[in-house]
Protein backbone atom coordinates (compact mmCIF):
# COMPACT_ATOMS: atom_id res chain seq x y z
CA UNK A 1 11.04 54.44 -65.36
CA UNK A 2 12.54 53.63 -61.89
CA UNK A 3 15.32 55.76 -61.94
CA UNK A 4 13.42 58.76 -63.20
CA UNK A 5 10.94 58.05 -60.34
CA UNK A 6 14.04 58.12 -58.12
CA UNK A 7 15.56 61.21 -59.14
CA UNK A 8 11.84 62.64 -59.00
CA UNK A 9 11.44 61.71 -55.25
CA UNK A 10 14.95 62.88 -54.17
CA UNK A 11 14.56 65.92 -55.83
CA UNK A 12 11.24 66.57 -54.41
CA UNK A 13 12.23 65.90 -50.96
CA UNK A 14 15.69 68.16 -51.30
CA UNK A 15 13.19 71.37 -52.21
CA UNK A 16 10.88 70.64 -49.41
CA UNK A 17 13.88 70.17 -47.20
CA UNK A 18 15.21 73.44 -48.40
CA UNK A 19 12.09 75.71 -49.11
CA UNK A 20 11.10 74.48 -45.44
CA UNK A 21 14.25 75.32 -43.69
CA UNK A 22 14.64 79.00 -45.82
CA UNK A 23 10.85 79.32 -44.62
CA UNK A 24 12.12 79.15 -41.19
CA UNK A 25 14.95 81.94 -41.61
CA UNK A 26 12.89 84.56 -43.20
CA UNK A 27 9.61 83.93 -41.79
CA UNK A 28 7.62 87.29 -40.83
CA UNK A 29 8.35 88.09 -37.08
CA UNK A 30 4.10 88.69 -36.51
CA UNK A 31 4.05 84.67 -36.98
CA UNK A 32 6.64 83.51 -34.51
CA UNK A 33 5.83 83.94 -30.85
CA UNK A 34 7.47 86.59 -28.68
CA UNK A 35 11.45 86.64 -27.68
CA UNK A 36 11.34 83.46 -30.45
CA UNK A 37 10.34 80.73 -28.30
CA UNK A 38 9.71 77.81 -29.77
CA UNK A 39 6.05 76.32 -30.45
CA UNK A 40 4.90 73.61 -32.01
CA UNK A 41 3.02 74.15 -35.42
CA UNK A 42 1.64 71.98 -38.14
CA UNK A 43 1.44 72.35 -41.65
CA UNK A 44 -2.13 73.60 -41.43
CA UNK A 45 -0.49 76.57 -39.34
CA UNK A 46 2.19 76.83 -42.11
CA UNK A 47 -0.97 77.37 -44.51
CA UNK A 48 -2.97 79.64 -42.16
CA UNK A 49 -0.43 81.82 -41.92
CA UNK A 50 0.16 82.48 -45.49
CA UNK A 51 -3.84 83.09 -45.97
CA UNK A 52 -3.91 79.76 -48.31
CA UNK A 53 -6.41 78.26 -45.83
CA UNK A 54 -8.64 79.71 -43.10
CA UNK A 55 -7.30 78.86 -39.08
CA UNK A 56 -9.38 76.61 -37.68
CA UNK A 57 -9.41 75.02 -33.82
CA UNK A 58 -7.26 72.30 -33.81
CA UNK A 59 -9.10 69.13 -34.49
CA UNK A 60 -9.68 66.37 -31.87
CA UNK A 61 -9.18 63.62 -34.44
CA UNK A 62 -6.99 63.45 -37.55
CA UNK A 63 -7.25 61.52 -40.80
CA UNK A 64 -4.26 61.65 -43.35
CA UNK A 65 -4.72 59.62 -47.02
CA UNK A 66 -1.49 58.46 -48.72
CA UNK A 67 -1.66 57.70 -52.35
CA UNK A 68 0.13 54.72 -53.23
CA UNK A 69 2.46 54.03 -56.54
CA UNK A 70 5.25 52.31 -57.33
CA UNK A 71 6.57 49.22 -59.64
CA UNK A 72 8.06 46.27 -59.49
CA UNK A 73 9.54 43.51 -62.38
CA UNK A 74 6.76 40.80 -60.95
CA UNK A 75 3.51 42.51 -60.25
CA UNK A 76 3.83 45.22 -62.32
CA UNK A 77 2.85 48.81 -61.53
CA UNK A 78 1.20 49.37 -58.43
CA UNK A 79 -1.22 51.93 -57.62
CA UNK A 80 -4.02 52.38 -54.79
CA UNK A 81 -4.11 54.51 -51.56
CA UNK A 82 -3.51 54.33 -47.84
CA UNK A 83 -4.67 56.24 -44.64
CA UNK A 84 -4.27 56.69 -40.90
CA UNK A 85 -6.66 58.16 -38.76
CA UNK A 86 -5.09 59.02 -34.82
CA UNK A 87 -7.68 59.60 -32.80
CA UNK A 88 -8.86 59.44 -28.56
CA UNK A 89 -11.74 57.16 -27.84
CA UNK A 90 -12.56 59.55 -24.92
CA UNK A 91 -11.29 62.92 -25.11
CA UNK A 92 -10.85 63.05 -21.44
CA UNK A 93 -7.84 60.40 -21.19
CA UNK A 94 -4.74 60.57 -22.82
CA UNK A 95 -4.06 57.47 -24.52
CA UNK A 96 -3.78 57.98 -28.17
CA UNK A 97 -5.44 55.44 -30.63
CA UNK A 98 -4.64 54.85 -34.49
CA UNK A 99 -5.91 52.44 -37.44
CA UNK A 100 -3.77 52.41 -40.65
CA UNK A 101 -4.80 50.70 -43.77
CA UNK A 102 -3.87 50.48 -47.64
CA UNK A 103 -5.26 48.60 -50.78
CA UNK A 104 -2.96 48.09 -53.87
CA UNK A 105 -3.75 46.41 -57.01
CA UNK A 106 -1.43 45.84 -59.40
CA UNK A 107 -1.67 45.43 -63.48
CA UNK A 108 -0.75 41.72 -62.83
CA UNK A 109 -3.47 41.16 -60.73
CA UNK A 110 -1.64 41.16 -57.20
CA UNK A 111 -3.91 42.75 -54.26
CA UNK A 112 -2.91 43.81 -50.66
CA UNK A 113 -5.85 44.85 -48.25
CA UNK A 114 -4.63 45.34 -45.04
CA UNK A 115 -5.82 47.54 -41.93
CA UNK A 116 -3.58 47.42 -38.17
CA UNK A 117 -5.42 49.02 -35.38
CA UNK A 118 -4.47 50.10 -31.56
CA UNK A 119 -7.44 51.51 -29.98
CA UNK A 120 -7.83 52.24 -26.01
CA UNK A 121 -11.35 51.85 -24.98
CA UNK A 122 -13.57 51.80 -21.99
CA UNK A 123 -11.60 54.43 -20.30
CA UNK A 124 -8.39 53.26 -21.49
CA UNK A 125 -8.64 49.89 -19.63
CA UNK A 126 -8.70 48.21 -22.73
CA UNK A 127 -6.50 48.04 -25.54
CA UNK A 128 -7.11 46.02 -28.81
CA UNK A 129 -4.91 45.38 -31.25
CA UNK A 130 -5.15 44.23 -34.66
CA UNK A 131 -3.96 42.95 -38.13
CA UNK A 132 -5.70 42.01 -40.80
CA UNK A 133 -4.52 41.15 -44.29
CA UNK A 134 -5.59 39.77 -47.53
CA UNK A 135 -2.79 39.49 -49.97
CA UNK A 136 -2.46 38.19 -53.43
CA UNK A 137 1.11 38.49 -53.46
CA UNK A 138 4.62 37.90 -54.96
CA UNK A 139 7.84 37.45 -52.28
CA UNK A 140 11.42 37.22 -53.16
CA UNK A 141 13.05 34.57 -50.65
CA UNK A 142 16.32 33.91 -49.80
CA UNK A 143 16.12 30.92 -47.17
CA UNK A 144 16.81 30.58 -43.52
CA UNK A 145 19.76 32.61 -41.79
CA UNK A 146 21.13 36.07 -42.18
CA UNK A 147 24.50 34.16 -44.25
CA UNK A 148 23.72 34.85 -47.95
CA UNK A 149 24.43 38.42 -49.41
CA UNK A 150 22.28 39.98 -51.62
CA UNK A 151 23.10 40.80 -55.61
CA UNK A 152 21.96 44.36 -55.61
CA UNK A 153 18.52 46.24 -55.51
CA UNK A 154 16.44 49.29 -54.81
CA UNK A 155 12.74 48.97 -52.85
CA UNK A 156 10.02 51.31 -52.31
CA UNK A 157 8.27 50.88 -48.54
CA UNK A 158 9.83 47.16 -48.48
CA UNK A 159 8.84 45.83 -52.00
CA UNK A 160 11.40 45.18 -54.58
CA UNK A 161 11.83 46.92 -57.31
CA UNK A 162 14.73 45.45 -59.50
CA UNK A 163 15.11 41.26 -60.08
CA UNK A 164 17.86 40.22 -57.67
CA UNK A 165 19.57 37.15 -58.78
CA UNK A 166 20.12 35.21 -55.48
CA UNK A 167 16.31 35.39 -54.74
CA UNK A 168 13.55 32.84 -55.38
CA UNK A 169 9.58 34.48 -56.54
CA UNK A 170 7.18 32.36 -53.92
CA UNK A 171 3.72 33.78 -54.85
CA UNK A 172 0.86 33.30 -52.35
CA UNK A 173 -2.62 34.25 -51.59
CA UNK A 174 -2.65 35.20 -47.38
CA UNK A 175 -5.86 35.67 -45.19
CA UNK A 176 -4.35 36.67 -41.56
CA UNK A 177 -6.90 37.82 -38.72
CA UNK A 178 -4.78 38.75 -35.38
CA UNK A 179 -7.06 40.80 -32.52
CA UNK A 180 -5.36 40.98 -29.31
CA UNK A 181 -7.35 42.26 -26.01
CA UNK A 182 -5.26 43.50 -22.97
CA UNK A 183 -7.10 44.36 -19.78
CA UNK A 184 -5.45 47.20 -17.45
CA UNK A 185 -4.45 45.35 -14.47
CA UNK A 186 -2.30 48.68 -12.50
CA UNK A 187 -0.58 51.52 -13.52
CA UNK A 188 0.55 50.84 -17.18
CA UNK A 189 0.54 47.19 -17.13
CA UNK A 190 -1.97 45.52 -19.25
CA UNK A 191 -2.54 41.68 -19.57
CA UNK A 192 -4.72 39.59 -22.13
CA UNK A 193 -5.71 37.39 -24.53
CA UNK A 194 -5.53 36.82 -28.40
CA UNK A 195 -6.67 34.99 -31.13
CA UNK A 196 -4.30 34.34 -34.50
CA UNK A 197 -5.44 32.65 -37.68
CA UNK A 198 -3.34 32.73 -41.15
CA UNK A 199 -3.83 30.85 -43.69
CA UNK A 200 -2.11 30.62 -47.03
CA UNK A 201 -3.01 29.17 -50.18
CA UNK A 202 -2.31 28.96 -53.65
CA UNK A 203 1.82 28.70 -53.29
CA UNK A 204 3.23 29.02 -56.60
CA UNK A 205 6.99 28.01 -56.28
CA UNK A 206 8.81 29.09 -59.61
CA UNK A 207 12.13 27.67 -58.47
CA UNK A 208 13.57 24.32 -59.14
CA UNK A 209 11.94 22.06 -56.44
CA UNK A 210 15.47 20.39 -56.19
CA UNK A 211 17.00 24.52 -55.11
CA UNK A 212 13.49 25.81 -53.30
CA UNK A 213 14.04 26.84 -50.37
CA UNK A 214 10.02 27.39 -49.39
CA UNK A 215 9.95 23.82 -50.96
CA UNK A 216 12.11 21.74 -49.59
CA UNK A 217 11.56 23.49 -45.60
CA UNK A 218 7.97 22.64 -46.30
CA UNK A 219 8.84 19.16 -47.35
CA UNK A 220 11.10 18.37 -44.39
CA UNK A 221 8.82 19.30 -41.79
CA UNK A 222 5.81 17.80 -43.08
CA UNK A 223 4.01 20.55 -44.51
CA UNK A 224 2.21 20.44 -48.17
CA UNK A 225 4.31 23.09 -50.02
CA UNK A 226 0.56 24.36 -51.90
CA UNK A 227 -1.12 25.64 -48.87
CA UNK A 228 -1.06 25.17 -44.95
CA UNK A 229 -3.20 27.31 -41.48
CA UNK A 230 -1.42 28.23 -38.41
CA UNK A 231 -4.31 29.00 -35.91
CA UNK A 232 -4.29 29.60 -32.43
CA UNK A 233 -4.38 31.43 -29.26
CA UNK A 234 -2.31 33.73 -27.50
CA UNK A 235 -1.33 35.04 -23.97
CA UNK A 236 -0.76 38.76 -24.36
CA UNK A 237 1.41 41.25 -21.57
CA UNK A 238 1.82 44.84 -22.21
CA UNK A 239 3.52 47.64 -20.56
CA UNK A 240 3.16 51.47 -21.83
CA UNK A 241 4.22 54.87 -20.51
CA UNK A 242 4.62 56.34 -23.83
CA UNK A 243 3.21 60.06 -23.61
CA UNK A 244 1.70 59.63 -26.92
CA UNK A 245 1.20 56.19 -28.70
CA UNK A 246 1.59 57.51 -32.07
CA UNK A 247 4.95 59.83 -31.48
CA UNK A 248 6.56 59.50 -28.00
CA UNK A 249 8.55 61.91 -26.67
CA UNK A 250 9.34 59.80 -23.61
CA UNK A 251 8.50 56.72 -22.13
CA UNK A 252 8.66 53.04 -22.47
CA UNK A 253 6.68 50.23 -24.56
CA UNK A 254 7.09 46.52 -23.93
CA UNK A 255 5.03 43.87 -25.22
CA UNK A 256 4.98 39.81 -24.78
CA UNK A 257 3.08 37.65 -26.86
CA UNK A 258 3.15 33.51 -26.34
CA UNK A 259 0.95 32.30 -29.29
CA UNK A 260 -0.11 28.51 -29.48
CA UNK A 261 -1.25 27.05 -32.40
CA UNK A 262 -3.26 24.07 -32.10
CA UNK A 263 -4.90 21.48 -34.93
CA UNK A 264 -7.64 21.76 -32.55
CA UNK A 265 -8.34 25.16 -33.69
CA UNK A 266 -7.77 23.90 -37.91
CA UNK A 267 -3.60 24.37 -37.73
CA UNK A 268 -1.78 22.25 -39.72
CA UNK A 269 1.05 21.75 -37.28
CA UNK A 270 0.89 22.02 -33.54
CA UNK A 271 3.39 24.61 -32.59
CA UNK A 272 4.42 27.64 -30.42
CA UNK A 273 5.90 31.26 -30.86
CA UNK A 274 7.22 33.79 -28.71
CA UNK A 275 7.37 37.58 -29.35
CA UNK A 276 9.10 40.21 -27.54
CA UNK A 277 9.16 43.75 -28.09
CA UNK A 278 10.84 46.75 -26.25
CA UNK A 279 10.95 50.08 -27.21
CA UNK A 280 12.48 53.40 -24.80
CA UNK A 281 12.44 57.07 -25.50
CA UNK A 282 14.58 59.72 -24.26
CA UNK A 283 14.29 63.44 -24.94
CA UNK A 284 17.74 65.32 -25.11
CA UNK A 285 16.93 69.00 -24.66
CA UNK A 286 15.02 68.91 -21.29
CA UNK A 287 11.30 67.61 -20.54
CA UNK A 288 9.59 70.78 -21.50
CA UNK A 289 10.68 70.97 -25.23
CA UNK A 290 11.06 67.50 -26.35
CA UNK A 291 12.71 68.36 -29.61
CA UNK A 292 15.89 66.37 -29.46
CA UNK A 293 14.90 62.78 -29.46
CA UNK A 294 16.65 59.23 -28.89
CA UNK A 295 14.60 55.98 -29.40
CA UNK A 296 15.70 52.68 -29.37
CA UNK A 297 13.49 49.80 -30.55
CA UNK A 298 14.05 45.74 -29.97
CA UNK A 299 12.50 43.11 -31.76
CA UNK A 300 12.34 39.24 -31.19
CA UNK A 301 10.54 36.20 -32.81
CA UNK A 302 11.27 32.68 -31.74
CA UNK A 303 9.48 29.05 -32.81
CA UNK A 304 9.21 28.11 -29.48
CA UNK A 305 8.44 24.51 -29.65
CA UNK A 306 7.18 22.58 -32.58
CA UNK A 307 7.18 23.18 -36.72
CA UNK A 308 6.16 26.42 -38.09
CA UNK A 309 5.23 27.10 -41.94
CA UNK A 310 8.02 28.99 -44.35
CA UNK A 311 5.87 31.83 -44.55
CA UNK A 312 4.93 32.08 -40.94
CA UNK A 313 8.79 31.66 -39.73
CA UNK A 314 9.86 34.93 -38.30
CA UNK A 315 10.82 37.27 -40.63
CA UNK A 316 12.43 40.99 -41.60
CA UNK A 317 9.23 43.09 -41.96
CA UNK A 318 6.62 40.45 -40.36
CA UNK A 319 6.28 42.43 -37.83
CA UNK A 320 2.73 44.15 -37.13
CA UNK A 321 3.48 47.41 -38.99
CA UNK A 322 5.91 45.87 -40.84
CA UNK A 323 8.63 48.20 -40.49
CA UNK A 324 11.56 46.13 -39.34
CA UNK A 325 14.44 46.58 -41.80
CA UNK A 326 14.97 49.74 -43.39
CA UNK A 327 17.40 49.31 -46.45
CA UNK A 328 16.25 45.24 -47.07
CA UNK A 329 12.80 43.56 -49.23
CA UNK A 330 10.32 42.56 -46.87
CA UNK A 331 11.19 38.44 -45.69
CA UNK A 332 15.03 39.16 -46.62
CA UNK A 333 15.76 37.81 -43.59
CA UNK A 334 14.72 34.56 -41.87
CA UNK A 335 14.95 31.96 -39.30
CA UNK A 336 13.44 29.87 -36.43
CA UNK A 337 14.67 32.69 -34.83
CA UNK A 338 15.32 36.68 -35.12
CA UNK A 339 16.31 39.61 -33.17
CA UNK A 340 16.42 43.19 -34.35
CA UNK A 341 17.61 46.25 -33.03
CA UNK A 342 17.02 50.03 -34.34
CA UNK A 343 18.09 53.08 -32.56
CA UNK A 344 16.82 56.43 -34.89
CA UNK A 345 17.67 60.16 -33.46
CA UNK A 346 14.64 62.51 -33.78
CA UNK A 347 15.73 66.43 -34.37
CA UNK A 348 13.79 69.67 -35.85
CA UNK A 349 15.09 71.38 -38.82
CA UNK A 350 12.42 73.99 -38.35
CA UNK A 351 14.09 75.96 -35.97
CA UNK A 352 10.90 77.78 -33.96
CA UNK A 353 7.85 75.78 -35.70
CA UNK A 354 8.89 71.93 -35.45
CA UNK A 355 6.79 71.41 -38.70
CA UNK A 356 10.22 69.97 -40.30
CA UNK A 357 11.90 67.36 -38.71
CA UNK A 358 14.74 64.85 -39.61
CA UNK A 359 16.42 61.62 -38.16
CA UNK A 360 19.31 59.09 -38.57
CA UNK A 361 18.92 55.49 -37.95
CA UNK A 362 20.50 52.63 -37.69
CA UNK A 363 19.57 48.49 -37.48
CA UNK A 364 20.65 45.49 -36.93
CA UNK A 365 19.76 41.82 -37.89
CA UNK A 366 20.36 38.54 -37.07
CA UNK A 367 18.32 35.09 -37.69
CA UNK A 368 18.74 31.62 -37.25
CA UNK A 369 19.05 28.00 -39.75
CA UNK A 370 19.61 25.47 -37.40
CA UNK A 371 19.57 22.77 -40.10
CA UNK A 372 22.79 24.49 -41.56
CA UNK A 373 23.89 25.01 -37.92
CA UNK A 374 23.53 28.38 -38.05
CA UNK A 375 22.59 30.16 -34.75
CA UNK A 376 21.69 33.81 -34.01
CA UNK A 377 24.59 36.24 -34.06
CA UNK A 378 26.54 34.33 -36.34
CA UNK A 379 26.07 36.71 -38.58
CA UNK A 380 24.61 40.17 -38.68
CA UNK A 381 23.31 42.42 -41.03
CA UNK A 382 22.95 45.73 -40.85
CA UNK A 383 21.38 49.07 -42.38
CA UNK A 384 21.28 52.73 -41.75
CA UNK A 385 20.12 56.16 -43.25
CA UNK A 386 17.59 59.12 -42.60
CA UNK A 387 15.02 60.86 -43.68
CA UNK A 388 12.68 63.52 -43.26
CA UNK A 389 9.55 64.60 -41.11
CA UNK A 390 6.66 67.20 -41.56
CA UNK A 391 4.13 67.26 -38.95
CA UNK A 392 0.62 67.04 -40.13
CA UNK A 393 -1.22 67.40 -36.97
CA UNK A 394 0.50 69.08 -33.71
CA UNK A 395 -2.42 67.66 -31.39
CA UNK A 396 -2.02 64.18 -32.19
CA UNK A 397 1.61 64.35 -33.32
CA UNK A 398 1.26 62.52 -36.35
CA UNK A 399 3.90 63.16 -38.88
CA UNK A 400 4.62 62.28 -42.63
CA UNK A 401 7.70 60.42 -43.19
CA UNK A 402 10.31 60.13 -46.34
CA UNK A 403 12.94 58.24 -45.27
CA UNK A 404 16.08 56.36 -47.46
CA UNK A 405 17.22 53.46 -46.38
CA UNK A 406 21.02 52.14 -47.16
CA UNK A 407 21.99 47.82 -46.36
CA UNK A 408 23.84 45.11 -47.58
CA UNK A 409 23.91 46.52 -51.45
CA UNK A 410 20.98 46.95 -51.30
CA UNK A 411 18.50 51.23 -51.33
CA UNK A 412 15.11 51.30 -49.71
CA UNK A 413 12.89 54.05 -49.91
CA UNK A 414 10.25 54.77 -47.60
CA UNK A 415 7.06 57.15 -47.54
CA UNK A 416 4.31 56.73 -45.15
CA UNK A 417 2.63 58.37 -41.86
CA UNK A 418 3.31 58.13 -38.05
CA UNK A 419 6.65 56.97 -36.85
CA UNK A 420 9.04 53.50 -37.65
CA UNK A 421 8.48 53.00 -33.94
């Protein structure tokens, strides 16, 4: 059933790729502007000009809903739905907000709710940000460090598809509440404060206590391998320039994030983290068309000071939006520590519309296991691939994505809405 679904996606993609690109060539010359100048459409032009739907003004906000499916050997088949909704608090500043959320269920009874937020308010002098999760879910581990390879597999949007030998199944039930507020202090500088709770419960281990890697960390640092809170507060800076928070065409995003977690507050463990994030965007063709695009995106986690659960150790795909690691299984990767690195190049394929787009990426990662002496860039791993864009909605830039990711023998496939980063 995979492979058919496989063949079924790349195929799909191929035709849209080329029916959207012959569009382009033979397009009637009463739809492009004069002289062929370039102008950015949408797919609701695409339709409007073909009579299939009637124009309408652009809207202010847009909503786009994602059916999810997909399978996997442990939970089963997966099915559900997902949306993101870009939107401006007040019309009359430019800051670009967004909320994205999804709920699967699976035929073995596994259940992901989640919803991520970044709204601007009060006159964009505040920003919140947010995660929340509940999960009833299954995770292939593979330890601490980026040292052991990987058997061979193929994922859809970070969740493996195929049993990999090397792995161990941890299932888990999560609750996670993270809501960051950042004051504007001047110019694009924000500062502010958040609180952090996650909890997990219910840890099945199916491994071999004697081999478990979630079992014997937990074990050696004082933590009951069945369940454990980290819960805390955290001191929040923020710096953004991005013309649009949902698909930049220039600018600069860097974030700080010092969380404490504190029995105090019902943590098991006292303990610190530290999260830094940059991001840059540079257009290649000139800062009226913006159609030739070069991002680069930088990740880092670090346990700053104390003992941190397994499953709250920095991880591939942990982050936020968990997009970190295009080609690997969400938590491939682990440590006490991790850095990641991702520089994708944005392009049109749609010669005069911009409705299809493409890019090429590439990553990088590298995490720690200090027990085994292993410290970051030991050892990297890294992935690479492209994909494919359509744009959706031209005023707030939001754009579908099917991207294939290529790593360490290992295929990801990805399908989803706004940009990686």
């Amino acid at each position: 059933m995979n492979k058919s679904f496989f063949l079924l996606a790349f195929g799909l993609t191929v035709h849209i790729a080329v029916f959207c690109q012959g569009d382009t060539l033979i397009i009637k010359a009463d739809t492009l502007p004069a002289k062929k100048e370039f102008v950015q459409q949408d797919i609701k032009d695409w339709l409007a000009d073909r009579k299939i739907i009637k124009r309408k003004p652009p809207p202010k906000n847009f909503l786009l809903i994602i059916p999810i499916i997909a399978s996997n050997p442990t939970a089963g088949f997966i099915f559900g739905g997902g949306f993101t909704y870009a939107f401006k608090v007040n019309q009359a500043y430019p800051r670009v907000s967004s909320i994205t959320a999804n709920a699967t269920y699976s035929t073995r009874g596994l259940l992901n709710l989640n919803m991520k937020s970044n709204a601007f308010v009060w006159k964009d002098r505040l920003v919140l940000n947010g995660d929340w999760r509940f999960l009833i879910n299954h995770e292939t581990t593979y330890g601490l460090g980026t040292t052991k390879y990987t058997s061979g597999y193929i994922d859809i949007n970070g969740y493996q598809t195929s049993t990999d030998s090397l792995g161990q199944a941890l299932q888990y039930n999560q609750v996670r509440i993270h809501e960051t507020g950042s004051i504007k202090i001047f110019g694009n500088f924000f500062a502010g404060l958040g609180i952090h709770y996650d909890q997990f419960y219910n840890i099945i281990d199916k491994n071999d206590t004697a081999i478990s890697y979630h079992y014997l960390y937990s074990v050696k640092h004082g933590f009951n391998p069945s369940e454990y809170v980290g819960s805390g507060l955290s001191l929040n800076l923020l710096f953004d320039s991005r013309d649009n928070q949902v698909n930049a065409y220039k600018g600069y995003y860097a974030n700080i994030n010092y969380r404490v977690n504190l029995k105090a507050l019902s943590s098991t463990e006292n303990s610190a983290t530290l999260l830094t994030e940059f991001r840059a965007f540079y257009p290649l063709d000139g800062q009226e068309k913006h159609r030739h695009i070069l991002g680069f995106w930088y990740y880092g986690s670090f346990v700053a000071s104390g003992n941190v659960p397994y499953l709250l150790l920095p991880a591939l795909g942990y982050d936020q939006r968990q997009r970190t690691g295009r080609g690997y299984t969400f938590g491939r990767f682990r440590g006490e520590d991790m850095m990641y690195g991702e520089t994708e190049y944005r392009f049109p394929i749609s010669r005069y519309t911009g409705i299809l787009g493409g890019v090429l990426f590439a990553n990088c990662t590298t995490t720690s296991d200090k027990t085994h002496d292993v410290m970051l860039f030991d050892y990297l791993r890294a992935g690479y691939g492209g994909g494919l864009r359509i744009m959706m909605d031209k005023t707030s830039r939001t754009r579908l994505e099917i991207d294939a990711g290529i790593a360490d023998r290992s295929v990801g496939f990805y399908l989803g809405a706004q940009e990686t980063f």
